[in-house]
PDB file of N, CA and C in Angstrom:
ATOM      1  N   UNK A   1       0.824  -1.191   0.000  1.00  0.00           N
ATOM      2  CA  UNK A   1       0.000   0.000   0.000  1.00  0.00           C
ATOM      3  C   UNK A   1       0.869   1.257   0.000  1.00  0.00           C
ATOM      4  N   UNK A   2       1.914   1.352   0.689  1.00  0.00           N
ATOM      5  CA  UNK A   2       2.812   2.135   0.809  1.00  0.00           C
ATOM      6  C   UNK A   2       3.369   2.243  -0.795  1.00  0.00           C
ATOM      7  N   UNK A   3       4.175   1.890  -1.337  1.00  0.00           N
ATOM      8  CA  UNK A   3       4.295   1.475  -2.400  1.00  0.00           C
ATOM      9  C   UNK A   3       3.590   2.710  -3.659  1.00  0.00           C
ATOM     10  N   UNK A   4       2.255   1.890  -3.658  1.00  0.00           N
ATOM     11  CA  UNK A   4       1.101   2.710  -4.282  1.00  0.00           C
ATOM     12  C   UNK A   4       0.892   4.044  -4.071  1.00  0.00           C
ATOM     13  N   UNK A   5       1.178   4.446  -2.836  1.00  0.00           N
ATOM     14  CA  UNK A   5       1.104   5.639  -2.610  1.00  0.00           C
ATOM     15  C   UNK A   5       2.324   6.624  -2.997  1.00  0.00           C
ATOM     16  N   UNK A   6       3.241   6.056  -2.263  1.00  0.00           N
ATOM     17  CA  UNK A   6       4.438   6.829  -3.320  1.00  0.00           C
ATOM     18  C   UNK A   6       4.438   6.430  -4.453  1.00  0.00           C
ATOM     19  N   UNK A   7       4.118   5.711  -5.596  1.00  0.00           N
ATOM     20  CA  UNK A   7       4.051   5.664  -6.832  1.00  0.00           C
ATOM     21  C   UNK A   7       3.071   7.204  -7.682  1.00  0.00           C
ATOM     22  N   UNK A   8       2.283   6.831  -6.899  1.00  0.00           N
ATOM     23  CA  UNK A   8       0.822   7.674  -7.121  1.00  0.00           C
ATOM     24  C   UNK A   8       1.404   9.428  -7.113  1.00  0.00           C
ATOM     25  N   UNK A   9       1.937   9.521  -5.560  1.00  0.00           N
ATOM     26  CA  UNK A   9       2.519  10.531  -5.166  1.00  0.00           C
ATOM     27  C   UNK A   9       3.442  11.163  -6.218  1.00  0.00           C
ATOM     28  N   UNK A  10       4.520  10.443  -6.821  1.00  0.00           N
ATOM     29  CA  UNK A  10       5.629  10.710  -7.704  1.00  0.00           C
ATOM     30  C   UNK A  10       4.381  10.947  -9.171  1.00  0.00           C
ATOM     31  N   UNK A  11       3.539  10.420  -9.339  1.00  0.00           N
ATOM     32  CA  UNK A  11       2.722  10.487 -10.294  1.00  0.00           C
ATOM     33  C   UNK A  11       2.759  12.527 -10.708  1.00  0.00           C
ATOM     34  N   UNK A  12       1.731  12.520  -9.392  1.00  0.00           N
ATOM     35  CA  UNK A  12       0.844  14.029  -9.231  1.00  0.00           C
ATOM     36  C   UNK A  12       1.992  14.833  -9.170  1.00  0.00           C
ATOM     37  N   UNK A  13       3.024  14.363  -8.749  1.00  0.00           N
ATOM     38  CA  UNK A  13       4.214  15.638  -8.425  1.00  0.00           C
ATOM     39  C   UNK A  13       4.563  15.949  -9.825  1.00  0.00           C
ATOM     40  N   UNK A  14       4.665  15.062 -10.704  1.00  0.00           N
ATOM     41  CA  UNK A  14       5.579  14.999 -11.545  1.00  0.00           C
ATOM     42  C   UNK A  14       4.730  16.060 -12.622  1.00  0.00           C
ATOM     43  N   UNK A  15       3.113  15.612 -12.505  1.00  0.00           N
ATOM     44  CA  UNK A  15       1.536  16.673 -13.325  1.00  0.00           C
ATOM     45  C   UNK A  15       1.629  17.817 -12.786  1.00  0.00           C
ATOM     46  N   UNK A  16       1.986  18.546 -11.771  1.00  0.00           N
ATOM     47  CA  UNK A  16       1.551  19.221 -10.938  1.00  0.00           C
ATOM     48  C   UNK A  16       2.915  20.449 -11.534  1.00  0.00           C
ATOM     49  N   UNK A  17       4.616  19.529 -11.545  1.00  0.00           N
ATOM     50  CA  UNK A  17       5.764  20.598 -11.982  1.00  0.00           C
ATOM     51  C   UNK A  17       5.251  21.351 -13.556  1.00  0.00           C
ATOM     52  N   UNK A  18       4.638  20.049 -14.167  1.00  0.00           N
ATOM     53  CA  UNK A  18       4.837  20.016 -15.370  1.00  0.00           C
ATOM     54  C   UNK A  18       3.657  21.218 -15.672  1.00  0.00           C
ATOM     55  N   UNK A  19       2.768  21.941 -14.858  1.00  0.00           N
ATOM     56  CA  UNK A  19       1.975  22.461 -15.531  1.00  0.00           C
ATOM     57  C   UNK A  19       2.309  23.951 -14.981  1.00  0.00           C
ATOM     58  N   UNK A  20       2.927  24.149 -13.851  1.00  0.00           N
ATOM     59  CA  UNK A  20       3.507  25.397 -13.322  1.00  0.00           C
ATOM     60  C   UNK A  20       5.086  26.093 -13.826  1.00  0.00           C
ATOM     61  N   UNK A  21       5.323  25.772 -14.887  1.00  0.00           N
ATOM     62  CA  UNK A  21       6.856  25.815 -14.856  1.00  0.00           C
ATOM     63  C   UNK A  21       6.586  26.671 -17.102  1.00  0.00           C
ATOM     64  N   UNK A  22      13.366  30.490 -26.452  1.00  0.00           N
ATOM     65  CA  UNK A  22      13.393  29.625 -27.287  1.00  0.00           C
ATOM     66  C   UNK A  22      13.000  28.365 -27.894  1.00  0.00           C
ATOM     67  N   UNK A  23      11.773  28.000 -28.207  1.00  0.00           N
ATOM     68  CA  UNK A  23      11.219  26.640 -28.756  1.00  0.00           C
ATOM     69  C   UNK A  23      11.970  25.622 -28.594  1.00  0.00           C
ATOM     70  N   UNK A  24      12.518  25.546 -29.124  1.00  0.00           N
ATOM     71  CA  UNK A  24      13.524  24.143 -28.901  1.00  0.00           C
ATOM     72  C   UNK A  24      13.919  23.831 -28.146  1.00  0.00           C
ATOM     73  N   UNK A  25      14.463  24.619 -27.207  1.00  0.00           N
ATOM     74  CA  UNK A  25      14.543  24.398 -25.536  1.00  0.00           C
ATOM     75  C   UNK A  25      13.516  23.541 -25.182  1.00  0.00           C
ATOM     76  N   UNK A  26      12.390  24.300 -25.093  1.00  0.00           N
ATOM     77  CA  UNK A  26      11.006  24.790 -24.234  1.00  0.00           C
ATOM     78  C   UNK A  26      10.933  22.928 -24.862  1.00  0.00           C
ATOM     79  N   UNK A  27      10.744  22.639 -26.224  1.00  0.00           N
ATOM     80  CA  UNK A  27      10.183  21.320 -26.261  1.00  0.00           C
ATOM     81  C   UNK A  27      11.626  20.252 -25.940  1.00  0.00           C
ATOM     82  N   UNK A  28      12.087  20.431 -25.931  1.00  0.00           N
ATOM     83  CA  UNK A  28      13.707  19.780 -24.938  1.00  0.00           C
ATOM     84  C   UNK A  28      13.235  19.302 -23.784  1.00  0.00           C
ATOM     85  N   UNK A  29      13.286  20.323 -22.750  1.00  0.00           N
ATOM     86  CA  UNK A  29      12.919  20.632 -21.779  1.00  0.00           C
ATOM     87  C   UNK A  29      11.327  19.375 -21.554  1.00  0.00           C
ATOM     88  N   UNK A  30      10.306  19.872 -22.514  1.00  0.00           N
ATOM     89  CA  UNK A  30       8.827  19.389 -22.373  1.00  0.00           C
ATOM     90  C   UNK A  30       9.461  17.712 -22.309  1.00  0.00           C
ATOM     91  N   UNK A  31      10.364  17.415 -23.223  1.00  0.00           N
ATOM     92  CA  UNK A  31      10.486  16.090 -23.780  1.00  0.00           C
ATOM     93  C   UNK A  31      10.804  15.468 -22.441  1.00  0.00           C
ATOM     94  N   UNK A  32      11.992  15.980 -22.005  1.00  0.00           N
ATOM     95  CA  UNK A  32      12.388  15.290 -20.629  1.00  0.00           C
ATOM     96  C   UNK A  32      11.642  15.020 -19.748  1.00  0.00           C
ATOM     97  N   UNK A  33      10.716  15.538 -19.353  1.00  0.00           N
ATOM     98  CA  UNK A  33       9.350  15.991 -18.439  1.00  0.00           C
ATOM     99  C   UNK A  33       8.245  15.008 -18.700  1.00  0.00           C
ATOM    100  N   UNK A  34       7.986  14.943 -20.131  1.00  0.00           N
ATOM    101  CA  UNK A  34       7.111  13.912 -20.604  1.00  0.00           C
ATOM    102  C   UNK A  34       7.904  12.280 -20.370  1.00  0.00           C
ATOM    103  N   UNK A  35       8.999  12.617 -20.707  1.00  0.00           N
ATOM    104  CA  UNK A  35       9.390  11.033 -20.601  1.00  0.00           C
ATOM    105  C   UNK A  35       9.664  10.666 -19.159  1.00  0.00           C
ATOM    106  N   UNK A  36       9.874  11.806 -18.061  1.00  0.00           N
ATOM    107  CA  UNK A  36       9.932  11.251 -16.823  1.00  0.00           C
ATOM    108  C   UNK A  36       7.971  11.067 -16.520  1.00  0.00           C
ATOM    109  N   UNK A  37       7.213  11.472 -16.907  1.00  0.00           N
ATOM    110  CA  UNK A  37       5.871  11.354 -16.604  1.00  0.00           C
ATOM    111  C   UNK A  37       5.301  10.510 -17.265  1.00  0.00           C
ATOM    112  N   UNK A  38       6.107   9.714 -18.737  1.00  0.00           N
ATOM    113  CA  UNK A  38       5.499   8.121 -19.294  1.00  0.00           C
ATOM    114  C   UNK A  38       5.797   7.148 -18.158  1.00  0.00           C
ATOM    115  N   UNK A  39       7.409   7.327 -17.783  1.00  0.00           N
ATOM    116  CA  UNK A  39       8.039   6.287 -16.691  1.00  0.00           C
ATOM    117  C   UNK A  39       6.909   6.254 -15.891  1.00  0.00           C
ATOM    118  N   UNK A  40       6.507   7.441 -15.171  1.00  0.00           N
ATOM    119  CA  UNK A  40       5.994   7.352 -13.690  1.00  0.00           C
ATOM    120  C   UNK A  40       4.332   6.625 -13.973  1.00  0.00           C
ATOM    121  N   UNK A  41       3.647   6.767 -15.471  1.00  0.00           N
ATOM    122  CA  UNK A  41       2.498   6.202 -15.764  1.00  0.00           C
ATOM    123  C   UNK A  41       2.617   4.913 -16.227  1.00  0.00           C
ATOM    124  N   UNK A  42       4.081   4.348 -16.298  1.00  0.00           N
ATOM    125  CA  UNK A  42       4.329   2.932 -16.817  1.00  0.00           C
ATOM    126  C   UNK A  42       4.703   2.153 -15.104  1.00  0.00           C
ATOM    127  N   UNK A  43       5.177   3.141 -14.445  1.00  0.00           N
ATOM    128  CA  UNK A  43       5.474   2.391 -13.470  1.00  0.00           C
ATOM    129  C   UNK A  43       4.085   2.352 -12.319  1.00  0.00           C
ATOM    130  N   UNK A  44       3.336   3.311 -12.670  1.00  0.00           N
ATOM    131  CA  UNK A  44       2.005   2.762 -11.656  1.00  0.00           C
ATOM    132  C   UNK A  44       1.145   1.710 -12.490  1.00  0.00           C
ATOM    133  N   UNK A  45       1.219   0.890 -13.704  1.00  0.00           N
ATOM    134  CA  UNK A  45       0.942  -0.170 -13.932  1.00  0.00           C
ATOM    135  C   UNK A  45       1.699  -1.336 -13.317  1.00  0.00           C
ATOM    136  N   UNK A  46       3.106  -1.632 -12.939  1.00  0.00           N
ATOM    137  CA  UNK A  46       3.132  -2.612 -12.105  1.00  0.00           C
ATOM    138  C   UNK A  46       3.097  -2.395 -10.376  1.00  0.00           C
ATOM    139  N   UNK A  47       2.476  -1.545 -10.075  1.00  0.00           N
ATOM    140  CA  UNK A  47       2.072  -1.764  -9.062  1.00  0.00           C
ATOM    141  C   UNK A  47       1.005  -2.607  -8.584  1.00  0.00           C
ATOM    142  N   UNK A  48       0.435  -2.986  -8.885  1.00  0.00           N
ATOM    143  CA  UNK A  48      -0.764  -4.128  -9.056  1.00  0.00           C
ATOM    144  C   UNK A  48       0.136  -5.444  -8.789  1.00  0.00           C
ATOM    145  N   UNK A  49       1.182  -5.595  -9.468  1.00  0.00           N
ATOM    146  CA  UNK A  49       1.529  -7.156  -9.405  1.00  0.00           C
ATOM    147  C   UNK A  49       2.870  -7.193  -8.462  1.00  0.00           C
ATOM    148  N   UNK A  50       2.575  -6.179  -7.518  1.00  0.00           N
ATOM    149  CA  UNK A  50       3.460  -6.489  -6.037  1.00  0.00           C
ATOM    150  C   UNK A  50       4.913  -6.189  -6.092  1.00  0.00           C
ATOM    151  N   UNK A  51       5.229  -6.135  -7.856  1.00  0.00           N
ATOM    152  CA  UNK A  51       6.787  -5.874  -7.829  1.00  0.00           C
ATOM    153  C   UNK A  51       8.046  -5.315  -6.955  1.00  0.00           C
ATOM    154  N   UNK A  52       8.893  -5.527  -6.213  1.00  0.00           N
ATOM    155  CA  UNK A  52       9.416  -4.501  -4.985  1.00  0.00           C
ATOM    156  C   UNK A  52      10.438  -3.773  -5.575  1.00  0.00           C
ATOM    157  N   UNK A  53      10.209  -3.846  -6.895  1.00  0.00           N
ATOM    158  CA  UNK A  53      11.284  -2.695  -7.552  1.00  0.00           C
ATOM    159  C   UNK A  53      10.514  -1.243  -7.652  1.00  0.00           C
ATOM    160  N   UNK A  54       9.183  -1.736  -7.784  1.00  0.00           N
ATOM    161  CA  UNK A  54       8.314  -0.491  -7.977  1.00  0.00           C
ATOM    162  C   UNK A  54       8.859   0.659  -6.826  1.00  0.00           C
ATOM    163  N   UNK A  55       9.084   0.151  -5.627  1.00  0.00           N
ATOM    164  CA  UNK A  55       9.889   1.441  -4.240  1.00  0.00           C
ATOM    165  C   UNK A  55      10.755   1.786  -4.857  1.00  0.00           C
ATOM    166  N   UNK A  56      12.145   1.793  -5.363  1.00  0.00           N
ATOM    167  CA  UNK A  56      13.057   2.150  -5.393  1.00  0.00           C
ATOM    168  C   UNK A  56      13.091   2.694  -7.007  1.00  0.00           C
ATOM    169  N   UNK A  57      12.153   2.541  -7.773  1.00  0.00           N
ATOM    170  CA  UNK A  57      11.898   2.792  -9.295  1.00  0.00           C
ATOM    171  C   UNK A  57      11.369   3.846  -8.991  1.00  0.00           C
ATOM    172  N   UNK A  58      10.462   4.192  -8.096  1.00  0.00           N
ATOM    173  CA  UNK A  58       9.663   5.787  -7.686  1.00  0.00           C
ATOM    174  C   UNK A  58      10.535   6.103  -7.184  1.00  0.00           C
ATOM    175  N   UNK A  59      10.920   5.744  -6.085  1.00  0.00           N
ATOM    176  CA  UNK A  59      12.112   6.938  -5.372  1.00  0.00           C
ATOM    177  C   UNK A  59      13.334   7.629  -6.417  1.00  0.00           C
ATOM    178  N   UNK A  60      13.961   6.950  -6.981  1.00  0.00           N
ATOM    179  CA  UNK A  60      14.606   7.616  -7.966  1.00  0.00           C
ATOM    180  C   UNK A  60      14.060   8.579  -9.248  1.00  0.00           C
ATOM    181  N   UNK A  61      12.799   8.062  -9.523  1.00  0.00           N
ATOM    182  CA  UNK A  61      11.642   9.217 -10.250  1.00  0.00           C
ATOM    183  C   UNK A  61      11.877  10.529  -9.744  1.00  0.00           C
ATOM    184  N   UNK A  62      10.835  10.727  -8.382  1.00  0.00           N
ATOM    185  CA  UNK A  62      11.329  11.624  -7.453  1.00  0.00           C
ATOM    186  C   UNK A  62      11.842  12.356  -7.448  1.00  0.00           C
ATOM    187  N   UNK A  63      13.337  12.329  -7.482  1.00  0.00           N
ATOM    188  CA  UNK A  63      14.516  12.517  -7.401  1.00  0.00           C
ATOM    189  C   UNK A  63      14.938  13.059  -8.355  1.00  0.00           C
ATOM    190  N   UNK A  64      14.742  12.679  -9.713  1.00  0.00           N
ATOM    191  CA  UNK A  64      14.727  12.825 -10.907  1.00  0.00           C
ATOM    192  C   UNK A  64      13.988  14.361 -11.137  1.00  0.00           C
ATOM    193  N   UNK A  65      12.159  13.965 -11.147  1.00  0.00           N
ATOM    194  CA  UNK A  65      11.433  14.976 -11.023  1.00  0.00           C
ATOM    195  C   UNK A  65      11.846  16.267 -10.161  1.00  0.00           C
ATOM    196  N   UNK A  66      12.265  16.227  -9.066  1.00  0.00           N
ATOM    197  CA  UNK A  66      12.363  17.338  -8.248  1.00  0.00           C
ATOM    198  C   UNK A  66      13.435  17.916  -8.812  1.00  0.00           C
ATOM    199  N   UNK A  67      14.675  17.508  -9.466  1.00  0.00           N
ATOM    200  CA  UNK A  67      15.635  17.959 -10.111  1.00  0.00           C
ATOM    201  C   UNK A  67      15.143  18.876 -10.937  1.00  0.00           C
ATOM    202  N   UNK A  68      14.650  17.956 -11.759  1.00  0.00           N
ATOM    203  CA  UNK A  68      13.960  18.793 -12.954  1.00  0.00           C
ATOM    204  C   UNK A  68      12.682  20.372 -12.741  1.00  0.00           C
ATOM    205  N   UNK A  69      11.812  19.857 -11.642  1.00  0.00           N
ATOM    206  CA  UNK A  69      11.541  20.662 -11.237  1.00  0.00           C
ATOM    207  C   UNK A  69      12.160  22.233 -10.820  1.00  0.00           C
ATOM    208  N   UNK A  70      13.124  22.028 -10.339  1.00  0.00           N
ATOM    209  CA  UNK A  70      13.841  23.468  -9.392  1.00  0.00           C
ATOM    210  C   UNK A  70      14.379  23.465 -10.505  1.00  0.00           C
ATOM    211  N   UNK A  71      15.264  23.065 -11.836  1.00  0.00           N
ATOM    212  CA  UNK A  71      15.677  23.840 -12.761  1.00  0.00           C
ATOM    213  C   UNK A  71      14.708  24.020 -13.763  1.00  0.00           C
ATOM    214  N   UNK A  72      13.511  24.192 -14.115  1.00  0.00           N
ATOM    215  CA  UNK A  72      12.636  24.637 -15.131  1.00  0.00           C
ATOM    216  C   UNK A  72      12.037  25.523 -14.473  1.00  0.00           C
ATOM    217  N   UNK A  73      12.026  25.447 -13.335  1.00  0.00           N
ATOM    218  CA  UNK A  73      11.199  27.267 -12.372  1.00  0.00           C
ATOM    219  C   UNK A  73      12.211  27.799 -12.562  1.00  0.00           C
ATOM    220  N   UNK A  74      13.413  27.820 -12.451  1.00  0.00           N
ATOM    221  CA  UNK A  74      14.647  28.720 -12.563  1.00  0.00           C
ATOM    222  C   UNK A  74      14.601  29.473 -14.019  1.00  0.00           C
ATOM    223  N   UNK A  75      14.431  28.346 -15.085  1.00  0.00           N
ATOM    224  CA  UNK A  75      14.703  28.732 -16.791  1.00  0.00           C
ATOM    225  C   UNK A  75      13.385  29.393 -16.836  1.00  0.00           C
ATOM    226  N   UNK A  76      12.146  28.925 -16.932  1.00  0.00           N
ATOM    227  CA  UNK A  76      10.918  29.503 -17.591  1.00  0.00           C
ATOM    228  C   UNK A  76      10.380  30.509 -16.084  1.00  0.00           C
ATOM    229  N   UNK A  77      10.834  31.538 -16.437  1.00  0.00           N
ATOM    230  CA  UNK A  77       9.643  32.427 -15.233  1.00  0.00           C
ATOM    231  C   UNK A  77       8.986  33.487 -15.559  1.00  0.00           C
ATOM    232  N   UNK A  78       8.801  33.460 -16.723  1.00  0.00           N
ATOM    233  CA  UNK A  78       7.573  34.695 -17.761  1.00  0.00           C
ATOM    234  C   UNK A  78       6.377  33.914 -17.920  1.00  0.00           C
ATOM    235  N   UNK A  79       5.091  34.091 -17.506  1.00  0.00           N
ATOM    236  CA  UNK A  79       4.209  33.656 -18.187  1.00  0.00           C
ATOM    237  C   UNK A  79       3.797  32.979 -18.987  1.00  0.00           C
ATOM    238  N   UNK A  80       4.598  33.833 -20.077  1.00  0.00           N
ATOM    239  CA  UNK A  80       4.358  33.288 -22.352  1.00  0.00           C
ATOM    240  C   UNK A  80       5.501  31.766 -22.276  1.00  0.00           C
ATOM    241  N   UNK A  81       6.124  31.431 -21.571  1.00  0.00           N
ATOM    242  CA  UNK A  81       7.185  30.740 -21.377  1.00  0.00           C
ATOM    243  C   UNK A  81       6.852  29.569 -20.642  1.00  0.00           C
ATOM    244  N   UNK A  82       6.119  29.957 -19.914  1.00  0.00           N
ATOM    245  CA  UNK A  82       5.250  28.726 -18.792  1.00  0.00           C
ATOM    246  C   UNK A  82       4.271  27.755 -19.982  1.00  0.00           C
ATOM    247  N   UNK A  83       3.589  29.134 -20.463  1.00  0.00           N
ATOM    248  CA  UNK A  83       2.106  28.673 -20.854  1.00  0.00           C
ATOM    249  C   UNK A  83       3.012  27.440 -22.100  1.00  0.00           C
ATOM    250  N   UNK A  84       4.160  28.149 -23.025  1.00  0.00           N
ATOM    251  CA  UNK A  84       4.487  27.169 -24.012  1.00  0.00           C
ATOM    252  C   UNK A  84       4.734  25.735 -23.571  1.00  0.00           C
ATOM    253  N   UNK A  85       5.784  26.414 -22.450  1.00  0.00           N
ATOM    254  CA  UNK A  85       6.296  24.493 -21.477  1.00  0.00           C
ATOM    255  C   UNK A  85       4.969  23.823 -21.391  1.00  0.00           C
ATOM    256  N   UNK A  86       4.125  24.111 -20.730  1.00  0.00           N
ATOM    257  CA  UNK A  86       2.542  23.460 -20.467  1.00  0.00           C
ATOM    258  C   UNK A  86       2.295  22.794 -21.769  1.00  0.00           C
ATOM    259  N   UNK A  87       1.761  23.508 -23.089  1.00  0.00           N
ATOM    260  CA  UNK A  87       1.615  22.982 -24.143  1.00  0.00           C
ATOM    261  C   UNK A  87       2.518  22.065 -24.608  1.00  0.00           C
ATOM    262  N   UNK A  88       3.275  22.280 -24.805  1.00  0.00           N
ATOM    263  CA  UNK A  88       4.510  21.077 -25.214  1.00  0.00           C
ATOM    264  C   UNK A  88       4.722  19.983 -24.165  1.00  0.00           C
ATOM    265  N   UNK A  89       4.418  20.500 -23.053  1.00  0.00           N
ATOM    266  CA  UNK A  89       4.630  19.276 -22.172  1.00  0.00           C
ATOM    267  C   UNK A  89       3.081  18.213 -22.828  1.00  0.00           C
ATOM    268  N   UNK A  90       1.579  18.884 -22.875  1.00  0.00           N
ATOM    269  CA  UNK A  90       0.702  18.416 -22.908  1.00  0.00           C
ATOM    270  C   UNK A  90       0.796  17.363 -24.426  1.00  0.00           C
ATOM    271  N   UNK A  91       2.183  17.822 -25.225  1.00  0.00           N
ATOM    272  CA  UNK A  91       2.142  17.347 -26.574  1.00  0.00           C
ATOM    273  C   UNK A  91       2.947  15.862 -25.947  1.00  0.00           C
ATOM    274  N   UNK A  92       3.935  16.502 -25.288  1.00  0.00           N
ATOM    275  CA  UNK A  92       4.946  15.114 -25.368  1.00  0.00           C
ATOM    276  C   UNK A  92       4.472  13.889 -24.339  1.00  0.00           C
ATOM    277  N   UNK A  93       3.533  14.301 -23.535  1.00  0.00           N
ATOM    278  CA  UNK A  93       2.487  13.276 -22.419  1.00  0.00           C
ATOM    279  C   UNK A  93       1.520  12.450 -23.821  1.00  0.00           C
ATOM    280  N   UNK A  94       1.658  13.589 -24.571  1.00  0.00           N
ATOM    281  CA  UNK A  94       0.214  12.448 -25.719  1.00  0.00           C
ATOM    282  C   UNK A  94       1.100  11.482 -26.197  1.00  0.00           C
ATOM    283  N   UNK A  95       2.442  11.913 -26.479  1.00  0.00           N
ATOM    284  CA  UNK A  95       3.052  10.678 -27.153  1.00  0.00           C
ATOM    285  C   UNK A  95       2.931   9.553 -26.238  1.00  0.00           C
ATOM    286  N   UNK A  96       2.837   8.827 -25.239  1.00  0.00           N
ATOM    287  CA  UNK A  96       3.611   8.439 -24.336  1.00  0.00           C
ATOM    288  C   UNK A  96       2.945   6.949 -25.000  1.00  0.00           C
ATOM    289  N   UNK A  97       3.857   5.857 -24.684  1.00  0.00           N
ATOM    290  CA  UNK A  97       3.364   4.743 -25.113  1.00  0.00           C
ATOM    291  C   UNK A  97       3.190   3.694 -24.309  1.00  0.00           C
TER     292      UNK A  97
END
């Protein structure tokens, strides 16, 4: 249960950077973000089947995310700059497979 919850947890953190935070950058940037937020939606599918890698697969997410976090509030802090990261992030979450 524990588990699930930090999975879950690393989930929302990871939705939550991604929507508060040069083009090519900006979708750089989105890409990394999206692919740490496929991981974290691939890894709350084996949570169901008890795996005990799933703890230490989130915790390093986490870790990951919060990184990423404190340096994209640092780079994007205009508005017009946020709103693009958001969109591009919302592009590179559609890819996710």
């Amino acid at each position: 249960m524990k588990t699930k919850h930090l999975v879950y947890a690393s989930f929302i953190f990871v939705a939550i950077v991604s929507f508060s935070c040069s083009n090519n950058t900006i979708d750089a940037d989105a890409k990394r973000l999206g692919d740490l937020t496929c991981k974290a939606m691939q890894l709350m599918k084996k949570v169901p089947s008890g795996d005990e890698s799933v703890l230490a697969e989130s915790q390093k997410l986490s870790q990951e995310a919060e990184a990423l976090k404190n340096e994209l509030e640092a780079k994007y802090t205009s508005d017009s700059d946020k709103t693009k990261l958001a969109e591009a992030i919302a592009k590179a979450i559609s890819d996710c497979k």
